[in-house]
Protein backbone atom coordinates (compact mmCIF):
# COMPACT_ATOMS: atom_id res chain seq x y z
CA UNK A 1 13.99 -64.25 142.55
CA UNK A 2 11.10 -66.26 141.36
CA UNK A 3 8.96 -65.13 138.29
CA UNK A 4 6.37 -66.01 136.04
CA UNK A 5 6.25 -66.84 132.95
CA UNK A 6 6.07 -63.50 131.34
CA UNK A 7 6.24 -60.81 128.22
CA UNK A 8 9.18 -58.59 127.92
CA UNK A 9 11.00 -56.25 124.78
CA UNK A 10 14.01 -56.31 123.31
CA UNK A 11 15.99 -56.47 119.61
CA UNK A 12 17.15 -52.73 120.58
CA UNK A 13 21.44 -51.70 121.22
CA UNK A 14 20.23 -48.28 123.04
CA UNK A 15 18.24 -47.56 126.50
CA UNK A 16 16.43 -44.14 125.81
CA UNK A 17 14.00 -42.65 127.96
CA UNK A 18 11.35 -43.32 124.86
CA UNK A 19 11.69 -46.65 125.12
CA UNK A 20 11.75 -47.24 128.61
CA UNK A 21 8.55 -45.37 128.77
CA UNK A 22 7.31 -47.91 125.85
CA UNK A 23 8.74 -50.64 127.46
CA UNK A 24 6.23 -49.57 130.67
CA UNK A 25 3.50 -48.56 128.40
CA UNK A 26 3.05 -51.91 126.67
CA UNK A 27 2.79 -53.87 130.11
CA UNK A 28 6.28 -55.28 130.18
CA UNK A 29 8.69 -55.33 133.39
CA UNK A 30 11.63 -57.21 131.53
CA UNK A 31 13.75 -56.31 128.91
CA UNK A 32 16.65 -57.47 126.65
CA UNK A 33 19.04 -55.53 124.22
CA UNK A 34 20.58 -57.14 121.14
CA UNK A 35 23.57 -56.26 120.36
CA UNK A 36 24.19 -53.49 122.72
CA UNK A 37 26.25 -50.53 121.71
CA UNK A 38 28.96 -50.28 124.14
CA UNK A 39 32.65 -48.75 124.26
CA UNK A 40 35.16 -51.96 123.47
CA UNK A 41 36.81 -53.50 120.55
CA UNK A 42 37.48 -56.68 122.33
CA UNK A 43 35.61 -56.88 125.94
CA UNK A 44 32.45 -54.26 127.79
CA UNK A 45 33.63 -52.86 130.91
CA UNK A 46 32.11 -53.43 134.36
CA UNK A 47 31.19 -49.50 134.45
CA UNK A 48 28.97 -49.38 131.27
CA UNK A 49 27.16 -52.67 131.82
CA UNK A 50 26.49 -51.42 135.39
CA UNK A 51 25.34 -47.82 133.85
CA UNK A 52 22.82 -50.15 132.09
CA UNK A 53 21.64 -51.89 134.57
CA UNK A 54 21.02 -48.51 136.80
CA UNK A 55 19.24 -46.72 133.77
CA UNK A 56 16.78 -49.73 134.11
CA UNK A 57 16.42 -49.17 137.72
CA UNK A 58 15.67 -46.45 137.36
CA UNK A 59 12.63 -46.86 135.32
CA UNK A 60 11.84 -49.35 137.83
CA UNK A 61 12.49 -51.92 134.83
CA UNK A 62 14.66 -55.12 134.85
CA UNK A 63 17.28 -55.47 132.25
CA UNK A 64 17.24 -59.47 131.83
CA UNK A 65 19.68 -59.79 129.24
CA UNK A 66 22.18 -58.93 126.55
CA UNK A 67 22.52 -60.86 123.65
CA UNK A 68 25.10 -60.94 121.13
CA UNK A 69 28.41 -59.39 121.92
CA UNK A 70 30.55 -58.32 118.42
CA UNK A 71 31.06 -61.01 116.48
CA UNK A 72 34.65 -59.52 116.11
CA UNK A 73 34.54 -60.42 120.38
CA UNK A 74 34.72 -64.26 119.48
CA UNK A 75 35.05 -65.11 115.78
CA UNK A 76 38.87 -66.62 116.02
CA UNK A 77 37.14 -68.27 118.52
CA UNK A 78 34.52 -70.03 116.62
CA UNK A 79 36.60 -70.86 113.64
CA UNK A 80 39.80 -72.24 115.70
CA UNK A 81 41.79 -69.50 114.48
CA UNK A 82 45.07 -67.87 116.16
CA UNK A 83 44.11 -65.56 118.56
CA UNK A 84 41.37 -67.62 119.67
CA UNK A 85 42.54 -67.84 123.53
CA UNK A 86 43.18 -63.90 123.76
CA UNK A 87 39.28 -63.41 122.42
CA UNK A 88 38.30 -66.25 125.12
CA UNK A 89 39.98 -64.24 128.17
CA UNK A 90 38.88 -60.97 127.11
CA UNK A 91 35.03 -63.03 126.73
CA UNK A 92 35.29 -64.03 130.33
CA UNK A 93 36.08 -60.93 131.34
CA UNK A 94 33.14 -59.62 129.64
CA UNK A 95 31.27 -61.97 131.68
CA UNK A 96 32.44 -61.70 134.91
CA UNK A 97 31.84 -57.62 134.36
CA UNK A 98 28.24 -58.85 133.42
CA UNK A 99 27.49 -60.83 136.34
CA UNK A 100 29.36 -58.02 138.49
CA UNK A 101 26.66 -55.64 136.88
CA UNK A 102 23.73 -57.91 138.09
CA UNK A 103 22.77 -58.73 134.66
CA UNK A 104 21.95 -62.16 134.75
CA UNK A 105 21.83 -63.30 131.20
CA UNK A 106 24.12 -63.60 128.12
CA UNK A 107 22.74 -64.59 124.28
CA UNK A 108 24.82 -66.03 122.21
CA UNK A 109 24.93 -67.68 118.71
CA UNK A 110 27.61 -69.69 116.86
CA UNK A 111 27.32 -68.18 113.72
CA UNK A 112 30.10 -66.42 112.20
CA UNK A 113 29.03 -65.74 109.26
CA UNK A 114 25.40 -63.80 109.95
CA UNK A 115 22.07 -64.80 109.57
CA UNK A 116 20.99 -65.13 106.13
CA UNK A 117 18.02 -63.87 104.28
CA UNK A 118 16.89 -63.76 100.50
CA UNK A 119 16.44 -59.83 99.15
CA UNK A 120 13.10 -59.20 97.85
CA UNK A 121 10.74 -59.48 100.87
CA UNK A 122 7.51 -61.83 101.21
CA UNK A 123 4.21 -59.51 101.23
CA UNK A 124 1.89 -60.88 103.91
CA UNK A 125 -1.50 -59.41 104.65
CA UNK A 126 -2.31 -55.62 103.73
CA UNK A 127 0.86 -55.44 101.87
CA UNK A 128 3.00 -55.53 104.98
CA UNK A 129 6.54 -57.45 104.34
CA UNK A 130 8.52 -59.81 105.85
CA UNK A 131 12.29 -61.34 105.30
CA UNK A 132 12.47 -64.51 103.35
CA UNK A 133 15.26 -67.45 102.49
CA UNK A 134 14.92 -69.64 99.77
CA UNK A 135 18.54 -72.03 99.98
CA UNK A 136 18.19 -72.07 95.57
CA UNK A 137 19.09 -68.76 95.90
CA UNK A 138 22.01 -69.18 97.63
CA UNK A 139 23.62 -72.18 96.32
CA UNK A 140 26.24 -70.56 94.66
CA UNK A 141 27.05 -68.06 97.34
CA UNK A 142 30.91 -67.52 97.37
CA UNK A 143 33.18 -68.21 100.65
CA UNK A 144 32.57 -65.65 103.91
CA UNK A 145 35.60 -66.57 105.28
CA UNK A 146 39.48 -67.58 104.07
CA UNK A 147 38.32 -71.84 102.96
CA UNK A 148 35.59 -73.94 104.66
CA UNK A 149 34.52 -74.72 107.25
CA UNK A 150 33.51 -78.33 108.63
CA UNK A 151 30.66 -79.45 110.72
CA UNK A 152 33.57 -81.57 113.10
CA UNK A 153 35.56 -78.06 112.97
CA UNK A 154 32.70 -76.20 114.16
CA UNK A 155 32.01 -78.60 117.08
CA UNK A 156 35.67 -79.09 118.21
CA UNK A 157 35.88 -75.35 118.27
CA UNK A 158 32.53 -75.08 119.98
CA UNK A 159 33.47 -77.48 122.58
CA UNK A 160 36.81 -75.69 123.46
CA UNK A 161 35.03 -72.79 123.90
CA UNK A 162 32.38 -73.71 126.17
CA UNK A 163 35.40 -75.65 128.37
CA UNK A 164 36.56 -72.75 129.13
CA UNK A 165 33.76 -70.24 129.15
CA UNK A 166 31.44 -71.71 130.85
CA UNK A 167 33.20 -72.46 133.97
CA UNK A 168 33.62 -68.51 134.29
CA UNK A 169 29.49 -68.09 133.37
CA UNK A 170 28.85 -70.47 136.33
CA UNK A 171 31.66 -68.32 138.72
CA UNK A 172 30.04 -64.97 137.86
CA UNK A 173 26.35 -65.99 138.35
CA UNK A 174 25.45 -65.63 134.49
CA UNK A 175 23.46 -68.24 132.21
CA UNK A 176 24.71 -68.64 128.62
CA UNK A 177 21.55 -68.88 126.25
CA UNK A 178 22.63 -70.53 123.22
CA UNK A 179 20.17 -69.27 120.12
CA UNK A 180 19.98 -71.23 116.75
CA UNK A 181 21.50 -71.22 113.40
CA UNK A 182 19.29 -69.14 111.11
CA UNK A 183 18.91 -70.07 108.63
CA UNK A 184 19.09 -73.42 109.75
CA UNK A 185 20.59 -75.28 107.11
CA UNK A 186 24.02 -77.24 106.42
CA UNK A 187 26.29 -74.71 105.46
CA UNK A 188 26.06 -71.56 104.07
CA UNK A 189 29.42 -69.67 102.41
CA UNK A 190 31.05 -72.62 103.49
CA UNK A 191 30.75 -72.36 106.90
CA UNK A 192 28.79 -75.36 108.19
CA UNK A 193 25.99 -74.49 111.31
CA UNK A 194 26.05 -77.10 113.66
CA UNK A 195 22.64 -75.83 115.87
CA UNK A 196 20.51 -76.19 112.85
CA UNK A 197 18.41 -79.10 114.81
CA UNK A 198 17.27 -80.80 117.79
CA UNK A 199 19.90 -83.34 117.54
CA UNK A 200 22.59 -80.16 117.57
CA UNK A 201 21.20 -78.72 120.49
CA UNK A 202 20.89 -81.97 122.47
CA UNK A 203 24.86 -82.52 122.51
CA UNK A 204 25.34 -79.02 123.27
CA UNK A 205 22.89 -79.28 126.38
CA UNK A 206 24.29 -82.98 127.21
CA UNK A 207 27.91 -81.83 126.79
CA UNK A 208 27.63 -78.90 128.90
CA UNK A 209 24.89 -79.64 131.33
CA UNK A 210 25.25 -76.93 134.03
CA UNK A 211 22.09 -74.52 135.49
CA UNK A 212 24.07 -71.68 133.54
CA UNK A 213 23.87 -73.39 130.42
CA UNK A 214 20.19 -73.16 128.08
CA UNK A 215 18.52 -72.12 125.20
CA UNK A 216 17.65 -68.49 123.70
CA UNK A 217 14.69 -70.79 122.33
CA UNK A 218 14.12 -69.11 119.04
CA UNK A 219 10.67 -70.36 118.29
CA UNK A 220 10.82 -69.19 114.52
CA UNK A 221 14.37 -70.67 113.58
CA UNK A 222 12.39 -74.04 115.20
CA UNK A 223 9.80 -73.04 113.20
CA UNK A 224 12.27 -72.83 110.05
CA UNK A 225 13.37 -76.47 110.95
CA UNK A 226 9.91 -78.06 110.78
CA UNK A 227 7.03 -76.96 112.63
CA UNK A 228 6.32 -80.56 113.96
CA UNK A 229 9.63 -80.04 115.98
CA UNK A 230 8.54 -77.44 117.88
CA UNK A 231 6.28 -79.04 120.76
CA UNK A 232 8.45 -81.54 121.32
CA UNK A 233 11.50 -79.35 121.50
CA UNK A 234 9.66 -77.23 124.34
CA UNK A 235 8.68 -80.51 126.20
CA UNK A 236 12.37 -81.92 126.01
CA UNK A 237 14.62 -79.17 126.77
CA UNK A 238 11.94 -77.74 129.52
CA UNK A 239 11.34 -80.34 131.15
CA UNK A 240 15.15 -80.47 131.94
CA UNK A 241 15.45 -76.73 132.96
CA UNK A 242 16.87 -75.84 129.42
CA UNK A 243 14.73 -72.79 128.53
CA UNK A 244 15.98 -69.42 129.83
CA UNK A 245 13.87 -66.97 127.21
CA UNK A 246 11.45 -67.11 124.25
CA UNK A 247 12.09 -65.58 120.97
CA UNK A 248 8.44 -65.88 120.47
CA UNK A 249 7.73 -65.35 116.06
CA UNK A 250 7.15 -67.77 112.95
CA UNK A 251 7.62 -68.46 109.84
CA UNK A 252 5.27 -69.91 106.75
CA UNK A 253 7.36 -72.92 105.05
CA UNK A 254 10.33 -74.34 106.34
CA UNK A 255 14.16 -74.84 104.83
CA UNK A 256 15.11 -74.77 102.47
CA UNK A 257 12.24 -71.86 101.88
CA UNK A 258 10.26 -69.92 104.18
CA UNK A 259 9.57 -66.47 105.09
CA UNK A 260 8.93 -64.79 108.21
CA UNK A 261 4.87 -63.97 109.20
CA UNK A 262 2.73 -62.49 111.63
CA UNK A 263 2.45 -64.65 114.83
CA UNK A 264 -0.63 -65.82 114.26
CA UNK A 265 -0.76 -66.51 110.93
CA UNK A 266 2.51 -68.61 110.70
CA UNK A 267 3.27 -72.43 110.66
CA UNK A 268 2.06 -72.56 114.88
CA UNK A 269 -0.55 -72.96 116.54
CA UNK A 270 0.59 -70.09 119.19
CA UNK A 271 -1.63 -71.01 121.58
CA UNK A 272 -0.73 -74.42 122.03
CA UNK A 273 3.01 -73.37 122.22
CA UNK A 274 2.17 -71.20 125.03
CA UNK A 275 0.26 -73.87 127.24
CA UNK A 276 3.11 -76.15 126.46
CA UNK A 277 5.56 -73.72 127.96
CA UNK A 278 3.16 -73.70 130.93
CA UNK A 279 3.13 -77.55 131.44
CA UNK A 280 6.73 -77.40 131.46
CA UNK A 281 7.27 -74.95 134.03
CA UNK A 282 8.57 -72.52 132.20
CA UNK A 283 9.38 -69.06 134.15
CA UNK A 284 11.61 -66.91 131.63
CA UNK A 285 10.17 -64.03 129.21
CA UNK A 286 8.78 -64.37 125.56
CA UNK A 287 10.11 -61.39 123.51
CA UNK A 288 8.73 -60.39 119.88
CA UNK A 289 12.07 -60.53 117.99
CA UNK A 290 11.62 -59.98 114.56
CA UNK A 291 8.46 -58.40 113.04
CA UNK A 292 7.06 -57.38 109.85
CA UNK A 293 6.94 -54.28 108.25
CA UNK A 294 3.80 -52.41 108.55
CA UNK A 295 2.31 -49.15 107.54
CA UNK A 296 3.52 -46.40 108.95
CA UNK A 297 5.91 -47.90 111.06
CA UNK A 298 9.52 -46.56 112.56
CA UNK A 299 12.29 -48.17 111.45
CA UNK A 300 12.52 -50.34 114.58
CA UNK A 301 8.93 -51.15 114.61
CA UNK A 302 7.10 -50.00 117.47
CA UNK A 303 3.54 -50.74 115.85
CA UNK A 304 4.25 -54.36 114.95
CA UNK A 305 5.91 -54.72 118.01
CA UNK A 306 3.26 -53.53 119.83
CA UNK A 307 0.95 -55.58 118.06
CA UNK A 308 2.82 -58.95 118.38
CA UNK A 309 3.54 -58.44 122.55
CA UNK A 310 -0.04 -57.96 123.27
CA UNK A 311 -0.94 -61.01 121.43
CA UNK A 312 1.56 -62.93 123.24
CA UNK A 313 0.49 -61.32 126.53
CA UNK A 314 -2.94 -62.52 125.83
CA UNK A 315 -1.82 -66.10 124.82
CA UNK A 316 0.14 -66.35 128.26
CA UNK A 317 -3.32 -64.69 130.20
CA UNK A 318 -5.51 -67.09 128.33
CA UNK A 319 -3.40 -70.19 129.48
CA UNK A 320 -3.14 -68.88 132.69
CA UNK A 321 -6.46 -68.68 133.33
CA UNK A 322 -7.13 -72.61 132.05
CA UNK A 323 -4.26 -73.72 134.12
């Protein structure tokens, strides 16, 4: 199936009728859940993956993707621990279920230890707020796990997992889309983050170069990296087929202190990020992700969502139209 380049919602672990109906109501066929809440302490079953994928039906919605499985599914796994090969079979059993289900897509990070973000919020226009990281703050941040952590530890346990993993994405029709470190910095609670830039992701891609292998391109942790990265990032890794989805937000500053913004007042110019996915051919989905606090707001965010996925769905109209 062949689609445009497109909007779609996601950042939510339940399908209710309410947001289905939103889903529809803001112009979006596509949608993703984040960190889906799902019977299993070590793999999801075929049956509730496949319920998923029916309640989307349903709505006469497509559910694109799922992104991030427990980080208790993998984490021997990404720090080389014992155990590690159990959590690997149960993981491609999870995918194999997934691409059973007909759901095409799996997120995934390689970050054991969370993303990170400074307490005390950044106020952006009107008072709304927005997360913030500022690296000083965290310098003297204690160990997350048992010691630390190296950057050749990271990638030697990164590249036995994707040895065996990936073979099984490729088997069950399902494309891995790897998302960045964020905070994208060297280490943080001495575990060092080894997609923190382009250089990071370019092994990865190189390494494993298969059509079920690409990037959950995170256009604010690219943002958090350097803004000047950004266009050239999009041109390189879509040119070579290497962007599945868009996780379409910004930041003002850059490590080792930023905080997240409104789209269109961040470090991008939006627009130009949006005709540069166009040159490139790209035909995935641009999702919101994270969004500031505004007045009056649920919990979730519907408002600023709403507000940030019909900007982007005029940014992709707009290029459209001067393609």
């Amino acid at each position: 199936m062949s689609l445009p380049m497109r909007i779609a919602l996601g950042q939510f672990n339940e399908i209710t009728d309410d947001m289905l109906t939103f889903i529809k109501q803001l112009g979006a066929n596509d949608f993703l859940m984040n960190s889906a809440k799902l019977p299993g302490d070590e793999q999801w079953e075929y049956e509730h993956l496949l319920a998923l994928r029916k309640r989307a039906d349903a709505a006469e919605l497509r559910l694109m993707a799922l992104e991030n499985v427990p980080v208790s599914f993998y984490d021997k796994a990404m720090l080389g621990l014992p155990g590690r090969d159990e959590q690997i079979a149960h993981m491609g059993h999870t995918i194999r279920n997934l691409g059973k289900a007909g759901i095409p897509i799996l997120g995934y990070h390689w970050i054991p230890n969370s993303v990170w973000r400074t307490p005390e919020p950044a106020v952006l226009r009107g008072g709304a707020r927005a997360t913030r990281f500022d690296l000083e703050a965290h310098k003297d941040a204690p160990l997350t796990h048992d010691r630390v952590y190296t950057e050749d530890e990271m990638w030697a346990n990164y590249e036995y997992y994707l040895e065996r993993i990936l073979p099984v994405a490729e088997e069950a029709n399902v494309t891995l889309a790897l998302h960045p470190d964020d905070p994208p910095v060297e280490s943080l609670g001495g575990v060092a983050r080894i997609f923190r830039n382009f250089d990071g992701f370019k092994r990865a891609m190189e390494k494993f170069d298969s059509p079920n292998h690409g990037l959950d391109f995170c256009m604010g942790c690219w943002s958090e990296m350097g803004p000047d990265d950004v266009i050239p990032a999009i041109r390189y890794f879509g040119s070579r087929g290497k962007l599945i989805y868009i996780h379409f937000r910004d930041v003002q500053g850059q490590v080792p202190c930023f905080n997240e913004s409104f789209i269109n007042e961040g470090n991008l110019d939006t627009f130009e990020v949006v005709k540069t996915l166009k040159e490139v051919g790209f035909n995935g989905f641009l999702i919101p992700d994270h969004v500031p606090r505004i007045v009056g707001d649920t919990p979730w965010g519907h408002r600023s969502r709403a507000y940030a996925l019909g900007y982007i769905a005029a940014l992709i109209d707009v290029v459209n139209k001067l393609a």
